[in-house]
N, C-alpha and C. Protein backbone atom coordinates (compact mmCIF):
# COMPACT_ATOMS: atom_id res chain seq x y z
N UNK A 1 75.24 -30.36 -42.40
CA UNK A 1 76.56 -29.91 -42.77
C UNK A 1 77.45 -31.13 -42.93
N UNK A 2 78.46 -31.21 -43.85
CA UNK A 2 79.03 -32.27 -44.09
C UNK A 2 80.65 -32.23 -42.97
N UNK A 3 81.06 -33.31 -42.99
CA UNK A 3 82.26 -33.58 -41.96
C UNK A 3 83.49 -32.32 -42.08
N UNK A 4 83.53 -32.02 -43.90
CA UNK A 4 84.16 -30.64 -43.86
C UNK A 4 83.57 -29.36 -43.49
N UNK A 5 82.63 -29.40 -43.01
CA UNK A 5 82.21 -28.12 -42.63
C UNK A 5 81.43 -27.57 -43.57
N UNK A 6 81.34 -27.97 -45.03
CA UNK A 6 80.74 -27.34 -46.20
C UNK A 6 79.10 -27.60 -46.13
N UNK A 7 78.16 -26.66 -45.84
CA UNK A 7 76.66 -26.75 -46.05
C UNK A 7 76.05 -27.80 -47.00
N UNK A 8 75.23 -28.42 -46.34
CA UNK A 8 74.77 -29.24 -47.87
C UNK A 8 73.23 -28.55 -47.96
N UNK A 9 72.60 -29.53 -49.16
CA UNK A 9 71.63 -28.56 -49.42
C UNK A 9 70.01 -28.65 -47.97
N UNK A 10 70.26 -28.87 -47.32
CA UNK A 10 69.24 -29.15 -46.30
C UNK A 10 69.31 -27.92 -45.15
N UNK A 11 71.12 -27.72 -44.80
CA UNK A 11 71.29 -26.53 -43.90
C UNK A 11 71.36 -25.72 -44.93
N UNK A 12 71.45 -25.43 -46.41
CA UNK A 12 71.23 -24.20 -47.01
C UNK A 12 70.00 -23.50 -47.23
N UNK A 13 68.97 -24.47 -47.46
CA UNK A 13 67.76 -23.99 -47.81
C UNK A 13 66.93 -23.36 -46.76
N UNK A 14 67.67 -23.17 -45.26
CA UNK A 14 66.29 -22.70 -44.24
C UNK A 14 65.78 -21.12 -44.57
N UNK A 15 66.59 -20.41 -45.23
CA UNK A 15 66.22 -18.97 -45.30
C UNK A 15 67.45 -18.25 -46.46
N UNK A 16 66.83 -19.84 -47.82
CA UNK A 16 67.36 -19.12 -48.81
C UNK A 16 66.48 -19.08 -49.78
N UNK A 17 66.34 -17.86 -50.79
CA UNK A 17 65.97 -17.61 -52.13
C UNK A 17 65.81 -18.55 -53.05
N UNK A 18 64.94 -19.23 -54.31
CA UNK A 18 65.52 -19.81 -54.96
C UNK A 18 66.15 -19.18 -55.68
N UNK A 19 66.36 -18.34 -55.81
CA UNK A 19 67.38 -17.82 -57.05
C UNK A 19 68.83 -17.66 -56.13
N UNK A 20 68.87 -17.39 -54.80
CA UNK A 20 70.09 -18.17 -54.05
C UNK A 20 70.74 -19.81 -54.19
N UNK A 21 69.32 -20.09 -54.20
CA UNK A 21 70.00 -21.91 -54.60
C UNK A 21 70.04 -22.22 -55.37
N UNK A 22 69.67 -21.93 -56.51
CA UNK A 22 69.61 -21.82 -58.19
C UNK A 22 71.30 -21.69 -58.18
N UNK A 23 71.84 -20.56 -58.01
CA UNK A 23 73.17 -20.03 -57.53
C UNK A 23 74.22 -21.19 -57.22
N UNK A 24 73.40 -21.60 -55.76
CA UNK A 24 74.24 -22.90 -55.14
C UNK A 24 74.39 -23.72 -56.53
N UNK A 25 73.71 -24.37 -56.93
CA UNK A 25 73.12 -25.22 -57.79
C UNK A 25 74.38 -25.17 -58.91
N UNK A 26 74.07 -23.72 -59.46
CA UNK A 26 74.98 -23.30 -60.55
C UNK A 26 76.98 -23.76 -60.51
N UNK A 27 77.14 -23.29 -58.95
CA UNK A 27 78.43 -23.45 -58.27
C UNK A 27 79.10 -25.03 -58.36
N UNK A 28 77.71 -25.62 -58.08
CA UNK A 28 77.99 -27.43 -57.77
C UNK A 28 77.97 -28.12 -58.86
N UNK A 29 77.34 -27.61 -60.07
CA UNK A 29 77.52 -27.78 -61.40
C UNK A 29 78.75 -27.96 -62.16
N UNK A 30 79.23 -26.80 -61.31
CA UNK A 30 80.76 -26.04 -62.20
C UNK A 30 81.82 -26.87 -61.48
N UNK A 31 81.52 -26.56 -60.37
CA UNK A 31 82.83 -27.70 -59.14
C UNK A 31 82.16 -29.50 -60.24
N UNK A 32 81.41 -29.81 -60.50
CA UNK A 32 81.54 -31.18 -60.98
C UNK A 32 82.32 -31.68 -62.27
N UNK A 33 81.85 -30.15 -63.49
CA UNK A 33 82.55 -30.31 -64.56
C UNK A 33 84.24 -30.06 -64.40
N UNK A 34 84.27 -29.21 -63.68
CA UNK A 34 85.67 -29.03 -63.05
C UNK A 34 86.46 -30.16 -62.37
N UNK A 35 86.14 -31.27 -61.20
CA UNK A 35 86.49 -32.36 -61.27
C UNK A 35 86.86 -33.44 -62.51
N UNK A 36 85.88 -33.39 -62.94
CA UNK A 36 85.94 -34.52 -64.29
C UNK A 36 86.73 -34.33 -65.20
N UNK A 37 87.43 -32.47 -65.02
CA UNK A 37 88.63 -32.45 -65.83
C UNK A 37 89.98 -32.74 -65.24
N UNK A 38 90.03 -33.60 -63.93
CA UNK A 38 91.13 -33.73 -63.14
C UNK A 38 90.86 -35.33 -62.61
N UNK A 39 92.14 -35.21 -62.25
CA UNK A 39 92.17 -36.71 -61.39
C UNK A 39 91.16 -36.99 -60.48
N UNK A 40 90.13 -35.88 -59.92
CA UNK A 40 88.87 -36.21 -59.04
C UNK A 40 88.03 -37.03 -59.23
N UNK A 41 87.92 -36.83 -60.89
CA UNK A 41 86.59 -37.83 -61.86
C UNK A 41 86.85 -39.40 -61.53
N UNK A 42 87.99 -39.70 -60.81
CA UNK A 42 88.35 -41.00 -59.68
C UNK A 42 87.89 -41.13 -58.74
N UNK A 43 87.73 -40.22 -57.99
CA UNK A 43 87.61 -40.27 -56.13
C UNK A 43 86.34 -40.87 -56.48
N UNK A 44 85.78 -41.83 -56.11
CA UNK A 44 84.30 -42.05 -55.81
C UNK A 44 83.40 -41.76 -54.86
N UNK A 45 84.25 -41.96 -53.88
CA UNK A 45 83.25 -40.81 -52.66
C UNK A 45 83.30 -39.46 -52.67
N UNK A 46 84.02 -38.91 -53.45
CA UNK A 46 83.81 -36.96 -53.47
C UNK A 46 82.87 -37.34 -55.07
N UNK A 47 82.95 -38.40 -55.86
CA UNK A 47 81.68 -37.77 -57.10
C UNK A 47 80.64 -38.37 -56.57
N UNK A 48 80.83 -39.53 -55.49
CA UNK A 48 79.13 -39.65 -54.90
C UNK A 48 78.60 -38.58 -54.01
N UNK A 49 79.51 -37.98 -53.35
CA UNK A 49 78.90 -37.00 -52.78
C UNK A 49 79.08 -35.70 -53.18
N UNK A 50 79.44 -35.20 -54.23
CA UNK A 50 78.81 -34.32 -54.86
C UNK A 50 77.58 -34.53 -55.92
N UNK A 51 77.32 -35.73 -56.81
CA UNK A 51 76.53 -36.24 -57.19
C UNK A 51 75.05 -36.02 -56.32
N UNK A 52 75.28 -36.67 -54.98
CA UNK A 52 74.30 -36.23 -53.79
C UNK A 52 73.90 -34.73 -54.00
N UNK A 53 74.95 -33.96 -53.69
CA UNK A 53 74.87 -32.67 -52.93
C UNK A 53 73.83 -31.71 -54.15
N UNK A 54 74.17 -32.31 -55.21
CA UNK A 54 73.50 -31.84 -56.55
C UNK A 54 72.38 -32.14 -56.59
N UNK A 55 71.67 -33.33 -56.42
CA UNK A 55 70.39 -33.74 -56.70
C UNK A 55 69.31 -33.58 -55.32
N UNK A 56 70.30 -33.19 -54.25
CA UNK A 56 69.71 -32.64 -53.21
C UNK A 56 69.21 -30.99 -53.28
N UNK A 57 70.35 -30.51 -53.93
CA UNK A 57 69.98 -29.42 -54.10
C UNK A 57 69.15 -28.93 -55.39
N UNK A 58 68.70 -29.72 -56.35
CA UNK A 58 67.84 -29.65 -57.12
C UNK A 58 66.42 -29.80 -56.46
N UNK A 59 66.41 -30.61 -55.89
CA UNK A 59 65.03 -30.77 -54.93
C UNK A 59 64.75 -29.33 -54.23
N UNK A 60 65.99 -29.07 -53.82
CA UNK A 60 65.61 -27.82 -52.82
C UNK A 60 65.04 -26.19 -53.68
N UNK A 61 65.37 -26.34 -55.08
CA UNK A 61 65.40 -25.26 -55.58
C UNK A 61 64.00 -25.33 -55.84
N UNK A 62 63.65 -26.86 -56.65
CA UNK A 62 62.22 -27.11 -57.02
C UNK A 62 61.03 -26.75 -55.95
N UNK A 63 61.47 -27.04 -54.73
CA UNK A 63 60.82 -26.89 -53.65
C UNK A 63 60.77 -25.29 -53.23
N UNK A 64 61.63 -24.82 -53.20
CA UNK A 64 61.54 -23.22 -53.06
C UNK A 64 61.00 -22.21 -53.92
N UNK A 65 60.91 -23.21 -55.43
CA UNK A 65 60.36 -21.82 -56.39
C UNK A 65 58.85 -22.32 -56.02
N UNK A 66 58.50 -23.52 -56.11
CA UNK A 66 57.50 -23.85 -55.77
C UNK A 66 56.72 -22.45 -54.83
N UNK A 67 57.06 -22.98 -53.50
CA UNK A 67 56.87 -21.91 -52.59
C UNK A 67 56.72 -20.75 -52.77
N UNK A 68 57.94 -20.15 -53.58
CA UNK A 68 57.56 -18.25 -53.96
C UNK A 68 56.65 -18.24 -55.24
N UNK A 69 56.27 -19.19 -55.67
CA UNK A 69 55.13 -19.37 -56.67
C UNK A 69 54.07 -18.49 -56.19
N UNK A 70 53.99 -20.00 -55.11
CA UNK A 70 52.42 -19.91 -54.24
C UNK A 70 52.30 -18.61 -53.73
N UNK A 71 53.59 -18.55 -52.75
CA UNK A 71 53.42 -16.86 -52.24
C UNK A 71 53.68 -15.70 -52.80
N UNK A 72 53.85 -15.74 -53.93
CA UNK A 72 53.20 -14.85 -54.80
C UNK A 72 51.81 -14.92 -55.18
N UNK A 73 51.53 -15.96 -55.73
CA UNK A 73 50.08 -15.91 -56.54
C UNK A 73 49.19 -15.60 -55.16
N UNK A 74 48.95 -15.95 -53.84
CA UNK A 74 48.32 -15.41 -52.79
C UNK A 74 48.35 -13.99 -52.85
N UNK A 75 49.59 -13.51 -53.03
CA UNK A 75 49.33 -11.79 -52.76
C UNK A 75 49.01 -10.68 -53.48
N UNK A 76 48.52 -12.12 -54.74
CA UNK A 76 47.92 -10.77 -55.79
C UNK A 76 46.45 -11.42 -55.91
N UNK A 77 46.28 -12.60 -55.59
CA UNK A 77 44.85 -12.52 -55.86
C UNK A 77 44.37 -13.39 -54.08
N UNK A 78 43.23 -13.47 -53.87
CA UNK A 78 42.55 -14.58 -52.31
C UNK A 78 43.31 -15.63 -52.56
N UNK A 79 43.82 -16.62 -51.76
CA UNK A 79 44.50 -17.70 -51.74
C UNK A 79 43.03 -18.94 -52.03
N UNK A 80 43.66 -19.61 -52.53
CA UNK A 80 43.11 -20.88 -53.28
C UNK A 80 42.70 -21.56 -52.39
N UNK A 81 41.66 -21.99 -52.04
CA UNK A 81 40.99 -23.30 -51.38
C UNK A 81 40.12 -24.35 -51.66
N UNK A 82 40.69 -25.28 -51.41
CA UNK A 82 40.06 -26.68 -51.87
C UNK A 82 40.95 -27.41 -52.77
């Protein structure tokens, strides 16, 4: 969690969806283009750390569809070994 209290993507992902963080993802997207139309596109530590919070949470989504991939493809056919 960051110093404001706002989740980053590490405490979001313990028991979220990717299509929940896809979501996140979508939100942190919009809050960036939305900065860059304001005096924010200055602050350098709120676009490095949203910059962060973005590419963190890209990992997390990649990592989660990943996952409901797998656990899907297990529950329709024997799980894969080797």
């Amino acid at each position: 969690m960051k110093s404001n209290g706002t989740p980053t993507a590490h405490t979001m992902t313990t028991a979220q969806s990717a299509t929940d963080i896809r979501l996140r993802l979508e939100l942190l997207e919009t809050e960036r283009a939305a900065a860059l139309q304001t005096v924010l596109r200055h602050d350098v530590a709120y676009m490095t750390d949203l910059r962060e919070e973005i590419v963190a949470m890209r990992h997390a989504y990649v990592g989660s569809a990943v996952a409901e991939i797998a656990s899907f493809r297990a529950q329709l056919a024997a799980p894969q070994v080797g």
